[in-house]
PDB file of N, CA and C in Angstrom:
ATOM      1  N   UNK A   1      13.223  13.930  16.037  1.00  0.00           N
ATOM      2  CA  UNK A   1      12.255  13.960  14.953  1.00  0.00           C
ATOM      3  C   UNK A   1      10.876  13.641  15.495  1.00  0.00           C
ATOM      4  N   UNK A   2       9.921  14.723  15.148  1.00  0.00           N
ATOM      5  CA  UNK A   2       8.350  14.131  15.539  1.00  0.00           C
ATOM      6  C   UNK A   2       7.870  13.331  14.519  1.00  0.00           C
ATOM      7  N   UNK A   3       6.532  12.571  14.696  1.00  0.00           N
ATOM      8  CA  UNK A   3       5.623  12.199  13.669  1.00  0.00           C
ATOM      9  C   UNK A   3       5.273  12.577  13.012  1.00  0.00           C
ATOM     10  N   UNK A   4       4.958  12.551  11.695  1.00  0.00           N
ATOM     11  CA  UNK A   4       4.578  13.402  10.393  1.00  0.00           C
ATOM     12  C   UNK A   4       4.081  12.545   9.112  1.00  0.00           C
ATOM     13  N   UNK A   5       3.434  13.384   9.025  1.00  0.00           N
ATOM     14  CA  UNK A   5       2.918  13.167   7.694  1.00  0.00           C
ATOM     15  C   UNK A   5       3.735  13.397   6.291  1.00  0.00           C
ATOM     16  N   UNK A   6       4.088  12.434   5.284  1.00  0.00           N
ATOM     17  CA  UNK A   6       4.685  13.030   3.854  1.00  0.00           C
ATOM     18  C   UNK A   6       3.989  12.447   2.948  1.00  0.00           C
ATOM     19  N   UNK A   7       4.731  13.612   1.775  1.00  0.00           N
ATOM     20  CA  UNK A   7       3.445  12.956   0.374  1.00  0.00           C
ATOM     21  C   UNK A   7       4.767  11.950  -0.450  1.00  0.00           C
ATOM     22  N   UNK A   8       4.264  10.975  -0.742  1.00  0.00           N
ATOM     23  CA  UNK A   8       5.418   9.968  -1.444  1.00  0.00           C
ATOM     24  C   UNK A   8       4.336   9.170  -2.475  1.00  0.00           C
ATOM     25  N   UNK A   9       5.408   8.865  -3.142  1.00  0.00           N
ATOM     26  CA  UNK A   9       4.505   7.978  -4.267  1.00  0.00           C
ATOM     27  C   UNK A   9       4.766   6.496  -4.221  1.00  0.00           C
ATOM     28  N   UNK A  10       3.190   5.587  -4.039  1.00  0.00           N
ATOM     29  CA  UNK A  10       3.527   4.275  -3.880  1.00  0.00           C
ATOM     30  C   UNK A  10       3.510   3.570  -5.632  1.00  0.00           C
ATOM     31  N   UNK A  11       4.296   2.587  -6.091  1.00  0.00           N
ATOM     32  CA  UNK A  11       4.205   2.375  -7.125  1.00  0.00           C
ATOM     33  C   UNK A  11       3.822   0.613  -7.140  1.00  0.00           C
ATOM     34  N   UNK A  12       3.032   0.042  -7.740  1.00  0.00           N
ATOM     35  CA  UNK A  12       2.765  -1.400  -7.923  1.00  0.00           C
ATOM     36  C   UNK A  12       3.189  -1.644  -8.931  1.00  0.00           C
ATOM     37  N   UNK A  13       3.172  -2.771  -9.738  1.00  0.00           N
ATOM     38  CA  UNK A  13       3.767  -3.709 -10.449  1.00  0.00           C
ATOM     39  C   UNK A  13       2.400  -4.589 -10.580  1.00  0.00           C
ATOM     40  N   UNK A  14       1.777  -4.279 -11.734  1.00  0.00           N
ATOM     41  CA  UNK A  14       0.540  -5.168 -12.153  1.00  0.00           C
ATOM     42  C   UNK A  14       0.740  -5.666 -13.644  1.00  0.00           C
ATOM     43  N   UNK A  15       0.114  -7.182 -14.292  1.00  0.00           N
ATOM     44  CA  UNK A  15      -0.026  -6.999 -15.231  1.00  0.00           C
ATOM     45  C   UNK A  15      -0.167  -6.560 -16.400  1.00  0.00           C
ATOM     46  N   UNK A  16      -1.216  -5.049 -16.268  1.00  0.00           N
ATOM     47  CA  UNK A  16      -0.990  -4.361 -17.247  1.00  0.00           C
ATOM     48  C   UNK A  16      -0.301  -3.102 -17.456  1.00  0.00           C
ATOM     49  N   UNK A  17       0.956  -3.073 -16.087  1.00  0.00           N
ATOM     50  CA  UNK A  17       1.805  -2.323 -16.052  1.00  0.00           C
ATOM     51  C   UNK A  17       1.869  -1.541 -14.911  1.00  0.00           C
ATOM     52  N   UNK A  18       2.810  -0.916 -14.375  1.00  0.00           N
ATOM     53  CA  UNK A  18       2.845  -0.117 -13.877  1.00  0.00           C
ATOM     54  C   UNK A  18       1.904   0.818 -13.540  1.00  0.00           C
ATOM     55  N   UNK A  19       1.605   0.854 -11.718  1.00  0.00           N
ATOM     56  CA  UNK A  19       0.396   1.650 -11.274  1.00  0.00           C
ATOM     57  C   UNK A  19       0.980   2.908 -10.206  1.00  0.00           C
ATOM     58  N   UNK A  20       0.261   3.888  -9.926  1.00  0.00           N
ATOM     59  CA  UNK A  20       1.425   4.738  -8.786  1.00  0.00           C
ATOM     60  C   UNK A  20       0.425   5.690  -8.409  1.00  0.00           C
ATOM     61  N   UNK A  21       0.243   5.524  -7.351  1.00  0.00           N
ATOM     62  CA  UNK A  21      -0.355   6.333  -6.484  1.00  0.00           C
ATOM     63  C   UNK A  21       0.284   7.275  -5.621  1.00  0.00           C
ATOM     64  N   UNK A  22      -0.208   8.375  -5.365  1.00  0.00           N
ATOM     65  CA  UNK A  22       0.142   9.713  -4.658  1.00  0.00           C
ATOM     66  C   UNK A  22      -0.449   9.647  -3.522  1.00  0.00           C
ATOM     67  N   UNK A  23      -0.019   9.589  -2.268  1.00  0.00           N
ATOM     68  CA  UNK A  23      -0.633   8.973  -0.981  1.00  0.00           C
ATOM     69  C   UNK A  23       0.191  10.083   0.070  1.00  0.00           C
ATOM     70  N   UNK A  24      -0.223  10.155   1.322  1.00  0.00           N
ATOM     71  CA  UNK A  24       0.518  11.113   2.345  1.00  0.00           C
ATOM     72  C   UNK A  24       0.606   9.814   3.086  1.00  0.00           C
ATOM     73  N   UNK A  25       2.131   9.354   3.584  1.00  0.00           N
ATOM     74  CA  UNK A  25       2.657   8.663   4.505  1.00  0.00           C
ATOM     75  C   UNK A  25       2.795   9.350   5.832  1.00  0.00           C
ATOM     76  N   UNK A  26       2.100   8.501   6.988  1.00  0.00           N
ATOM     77  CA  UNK A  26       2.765   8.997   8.409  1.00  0.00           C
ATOM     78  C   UNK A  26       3.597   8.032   8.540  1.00  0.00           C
ATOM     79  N   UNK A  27       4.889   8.923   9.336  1.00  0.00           N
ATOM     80  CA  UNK A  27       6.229   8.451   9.567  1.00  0.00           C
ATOM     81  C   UNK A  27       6.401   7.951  11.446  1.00  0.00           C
ATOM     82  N   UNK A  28       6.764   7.057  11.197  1.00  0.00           N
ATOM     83  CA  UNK A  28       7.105   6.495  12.881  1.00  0.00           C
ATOM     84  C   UNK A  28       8.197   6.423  13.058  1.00  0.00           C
ATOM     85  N   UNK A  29       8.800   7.618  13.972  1.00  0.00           N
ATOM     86  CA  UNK A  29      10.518   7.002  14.406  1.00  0.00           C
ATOM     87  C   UNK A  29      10.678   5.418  14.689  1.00  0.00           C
ATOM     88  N   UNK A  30      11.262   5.026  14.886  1.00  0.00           N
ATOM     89  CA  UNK A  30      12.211   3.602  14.833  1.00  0.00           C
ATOM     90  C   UNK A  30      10.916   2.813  14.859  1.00  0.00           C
ATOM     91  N   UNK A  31      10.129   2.566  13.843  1.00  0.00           N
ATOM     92  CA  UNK A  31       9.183   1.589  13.491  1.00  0.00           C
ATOM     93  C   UNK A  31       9.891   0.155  12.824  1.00  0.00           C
ATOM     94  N   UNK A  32       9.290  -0.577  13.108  1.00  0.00           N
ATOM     95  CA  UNK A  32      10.013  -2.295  12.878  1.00  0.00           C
ATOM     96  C   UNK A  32       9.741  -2.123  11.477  1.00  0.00           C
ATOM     97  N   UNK A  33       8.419  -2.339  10.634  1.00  0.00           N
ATOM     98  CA  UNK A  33       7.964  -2.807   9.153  1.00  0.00           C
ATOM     99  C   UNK A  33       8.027  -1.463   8.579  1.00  0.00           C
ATOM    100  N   UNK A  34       8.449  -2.341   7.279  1.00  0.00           N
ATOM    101  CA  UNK A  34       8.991  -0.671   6.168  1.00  0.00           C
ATOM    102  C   UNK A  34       8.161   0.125   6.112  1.00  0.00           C
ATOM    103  N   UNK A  35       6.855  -0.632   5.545  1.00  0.00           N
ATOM    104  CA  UNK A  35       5.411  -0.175   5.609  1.00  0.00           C
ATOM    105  C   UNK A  35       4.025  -0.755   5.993  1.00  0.00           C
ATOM    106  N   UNK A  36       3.204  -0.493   6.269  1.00  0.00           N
ATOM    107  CA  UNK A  36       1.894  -0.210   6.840  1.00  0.00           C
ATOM    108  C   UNK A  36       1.352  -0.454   6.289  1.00  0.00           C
ATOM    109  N   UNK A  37      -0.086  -1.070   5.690  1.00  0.00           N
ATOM    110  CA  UNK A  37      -1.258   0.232   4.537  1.00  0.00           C
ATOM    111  C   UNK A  37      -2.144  -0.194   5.836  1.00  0.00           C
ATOM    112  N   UNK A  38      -3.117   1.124   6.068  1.00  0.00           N
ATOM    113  CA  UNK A  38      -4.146   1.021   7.072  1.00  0.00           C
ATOM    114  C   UNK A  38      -5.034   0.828   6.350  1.00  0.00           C
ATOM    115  N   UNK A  39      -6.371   0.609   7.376  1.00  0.00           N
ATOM    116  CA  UNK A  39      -7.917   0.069   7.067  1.00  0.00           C
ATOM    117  C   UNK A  39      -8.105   1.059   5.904  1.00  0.00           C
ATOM    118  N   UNK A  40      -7.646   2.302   6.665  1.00  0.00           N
ATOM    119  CA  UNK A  40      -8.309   3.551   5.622  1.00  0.00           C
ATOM    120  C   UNK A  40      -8.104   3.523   4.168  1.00  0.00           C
ATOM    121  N   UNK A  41      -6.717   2.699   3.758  1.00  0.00           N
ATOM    122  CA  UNK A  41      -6.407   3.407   2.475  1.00  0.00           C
ATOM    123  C   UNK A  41      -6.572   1.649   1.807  1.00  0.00           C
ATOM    124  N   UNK A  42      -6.645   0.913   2.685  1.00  0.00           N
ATOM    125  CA  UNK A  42      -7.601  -0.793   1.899  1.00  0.00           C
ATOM    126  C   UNK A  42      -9.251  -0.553   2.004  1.00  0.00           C
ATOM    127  N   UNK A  43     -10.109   0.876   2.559  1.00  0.00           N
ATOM    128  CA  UNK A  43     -11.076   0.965   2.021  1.00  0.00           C
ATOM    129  C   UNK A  43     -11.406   2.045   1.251  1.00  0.00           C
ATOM    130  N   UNK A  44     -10.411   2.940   0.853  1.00  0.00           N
ATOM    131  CA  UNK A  44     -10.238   4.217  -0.511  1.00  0.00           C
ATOM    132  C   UNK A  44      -9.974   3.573  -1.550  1.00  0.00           C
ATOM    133  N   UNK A  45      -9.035   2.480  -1.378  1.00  0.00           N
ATOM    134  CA  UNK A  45      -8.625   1.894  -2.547  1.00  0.00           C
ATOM    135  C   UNK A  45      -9.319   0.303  -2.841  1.00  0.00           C
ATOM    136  N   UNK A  46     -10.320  -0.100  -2.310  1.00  0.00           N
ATOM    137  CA  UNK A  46     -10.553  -1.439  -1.900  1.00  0.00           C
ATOM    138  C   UNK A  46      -9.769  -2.869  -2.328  1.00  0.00           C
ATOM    139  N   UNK A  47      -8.646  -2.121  -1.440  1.00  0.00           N
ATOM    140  CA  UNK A  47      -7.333  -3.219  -1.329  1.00  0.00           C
ATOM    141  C   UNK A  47      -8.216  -4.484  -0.886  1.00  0.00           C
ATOM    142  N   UNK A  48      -7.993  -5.696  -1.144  1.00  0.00           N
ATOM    143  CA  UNK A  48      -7.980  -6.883  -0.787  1.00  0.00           C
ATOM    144  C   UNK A  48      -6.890  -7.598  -0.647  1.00  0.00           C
ATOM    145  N   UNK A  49      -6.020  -8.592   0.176  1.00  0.00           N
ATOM    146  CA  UNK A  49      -5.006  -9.445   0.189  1.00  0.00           C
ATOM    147  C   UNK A  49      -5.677 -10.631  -0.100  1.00  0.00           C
ATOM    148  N   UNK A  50      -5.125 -11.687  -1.274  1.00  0.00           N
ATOM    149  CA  UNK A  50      -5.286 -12.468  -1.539  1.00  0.00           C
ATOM    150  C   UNK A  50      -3.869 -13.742  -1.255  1.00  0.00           C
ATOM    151  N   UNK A  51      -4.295 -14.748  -0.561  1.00  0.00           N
ATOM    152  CA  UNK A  51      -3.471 -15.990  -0.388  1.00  0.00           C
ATOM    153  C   UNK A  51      -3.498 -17.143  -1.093  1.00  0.00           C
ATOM    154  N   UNK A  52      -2.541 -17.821  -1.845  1.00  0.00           N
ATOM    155  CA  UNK A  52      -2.472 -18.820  -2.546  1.00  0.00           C
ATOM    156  C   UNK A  52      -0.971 -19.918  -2.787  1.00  0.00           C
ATOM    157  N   UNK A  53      -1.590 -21.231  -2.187  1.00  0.00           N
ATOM    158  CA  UNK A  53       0.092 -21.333  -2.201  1.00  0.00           C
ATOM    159  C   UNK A  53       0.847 -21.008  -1.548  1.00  0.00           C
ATOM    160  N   UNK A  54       0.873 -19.970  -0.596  1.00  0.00           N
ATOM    161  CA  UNK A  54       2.216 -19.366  -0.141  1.00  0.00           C
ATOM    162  C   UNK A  54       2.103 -18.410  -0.627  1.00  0.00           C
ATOM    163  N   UNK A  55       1.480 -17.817  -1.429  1.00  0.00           N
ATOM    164  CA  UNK A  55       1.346 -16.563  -2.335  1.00  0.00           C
ATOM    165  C   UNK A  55       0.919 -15.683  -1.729  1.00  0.00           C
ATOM    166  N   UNK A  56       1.433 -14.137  -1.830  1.00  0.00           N
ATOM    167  CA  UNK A  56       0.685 -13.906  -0.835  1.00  0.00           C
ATOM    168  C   UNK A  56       0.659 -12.228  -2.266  1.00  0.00           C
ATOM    169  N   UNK A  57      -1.038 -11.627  -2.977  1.00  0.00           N
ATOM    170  CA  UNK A  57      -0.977 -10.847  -3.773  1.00  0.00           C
ATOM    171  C   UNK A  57      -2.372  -9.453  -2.789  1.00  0.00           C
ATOM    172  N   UNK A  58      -1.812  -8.281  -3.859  1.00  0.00           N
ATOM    173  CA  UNK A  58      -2.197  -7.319  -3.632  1.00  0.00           C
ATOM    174  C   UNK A  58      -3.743  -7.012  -4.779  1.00  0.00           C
ATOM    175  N   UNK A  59      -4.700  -6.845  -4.597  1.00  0.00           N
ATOM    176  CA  UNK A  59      -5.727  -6.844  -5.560  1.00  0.00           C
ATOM    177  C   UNK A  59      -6.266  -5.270  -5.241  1.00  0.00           C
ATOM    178  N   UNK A  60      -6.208  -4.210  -6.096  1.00  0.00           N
ATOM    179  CA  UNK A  60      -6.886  -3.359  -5.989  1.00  0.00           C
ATOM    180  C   UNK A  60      -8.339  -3.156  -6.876  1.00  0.00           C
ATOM    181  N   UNK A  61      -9.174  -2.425  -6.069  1.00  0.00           N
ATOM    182  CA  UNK A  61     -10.417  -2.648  -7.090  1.00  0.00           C
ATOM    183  C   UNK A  61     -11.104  -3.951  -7.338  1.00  0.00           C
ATOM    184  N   UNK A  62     -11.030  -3.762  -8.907  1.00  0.00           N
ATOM    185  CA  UNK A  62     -11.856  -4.941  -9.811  1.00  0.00           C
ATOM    186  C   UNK A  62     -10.619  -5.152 -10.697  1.00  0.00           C
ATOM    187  N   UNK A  63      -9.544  -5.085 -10.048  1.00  0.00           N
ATOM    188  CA  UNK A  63      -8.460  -5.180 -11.450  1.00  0.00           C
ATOM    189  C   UNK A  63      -8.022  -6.967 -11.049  1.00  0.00           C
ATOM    190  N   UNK A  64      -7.329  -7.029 -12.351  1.00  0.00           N
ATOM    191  CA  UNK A  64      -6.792  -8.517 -12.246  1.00  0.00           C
ATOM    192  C   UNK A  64      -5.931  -8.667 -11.140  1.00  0.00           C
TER     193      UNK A  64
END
């Protein structure tokens, strides 16, 4: 199997419900972590990781 690109849908789990994005995944044969998100798609989407506690949350945008 080569490297490739697929279109898959990522889905979050937010407060005001259910979010799902249409994204093209590149695929890595025998890669360790399920998934990735690169610089690119935490600055399309202006992902932020937020820490708290041990907490560890996903903030897209300006959303809660």
């Amino acid at each position: 199997m080569t490297d490739k690109y697929v279109p898959i849908t990522v889905f979050f789990d937010v407060s005001e419900g259910p979010v799902s994005m249409d994204i093209k995944a590149y695929v890595v044969k025998d890669m360790n972590a399920p998934l990735i998100l690169g610089n690119n798609f935490a600055d399309q989407y202006s992902l932020s990781i937020l820490q708290d506690n041990r907490v560890t949350k996903l903030q897209l945008g300006d959303s809660k």
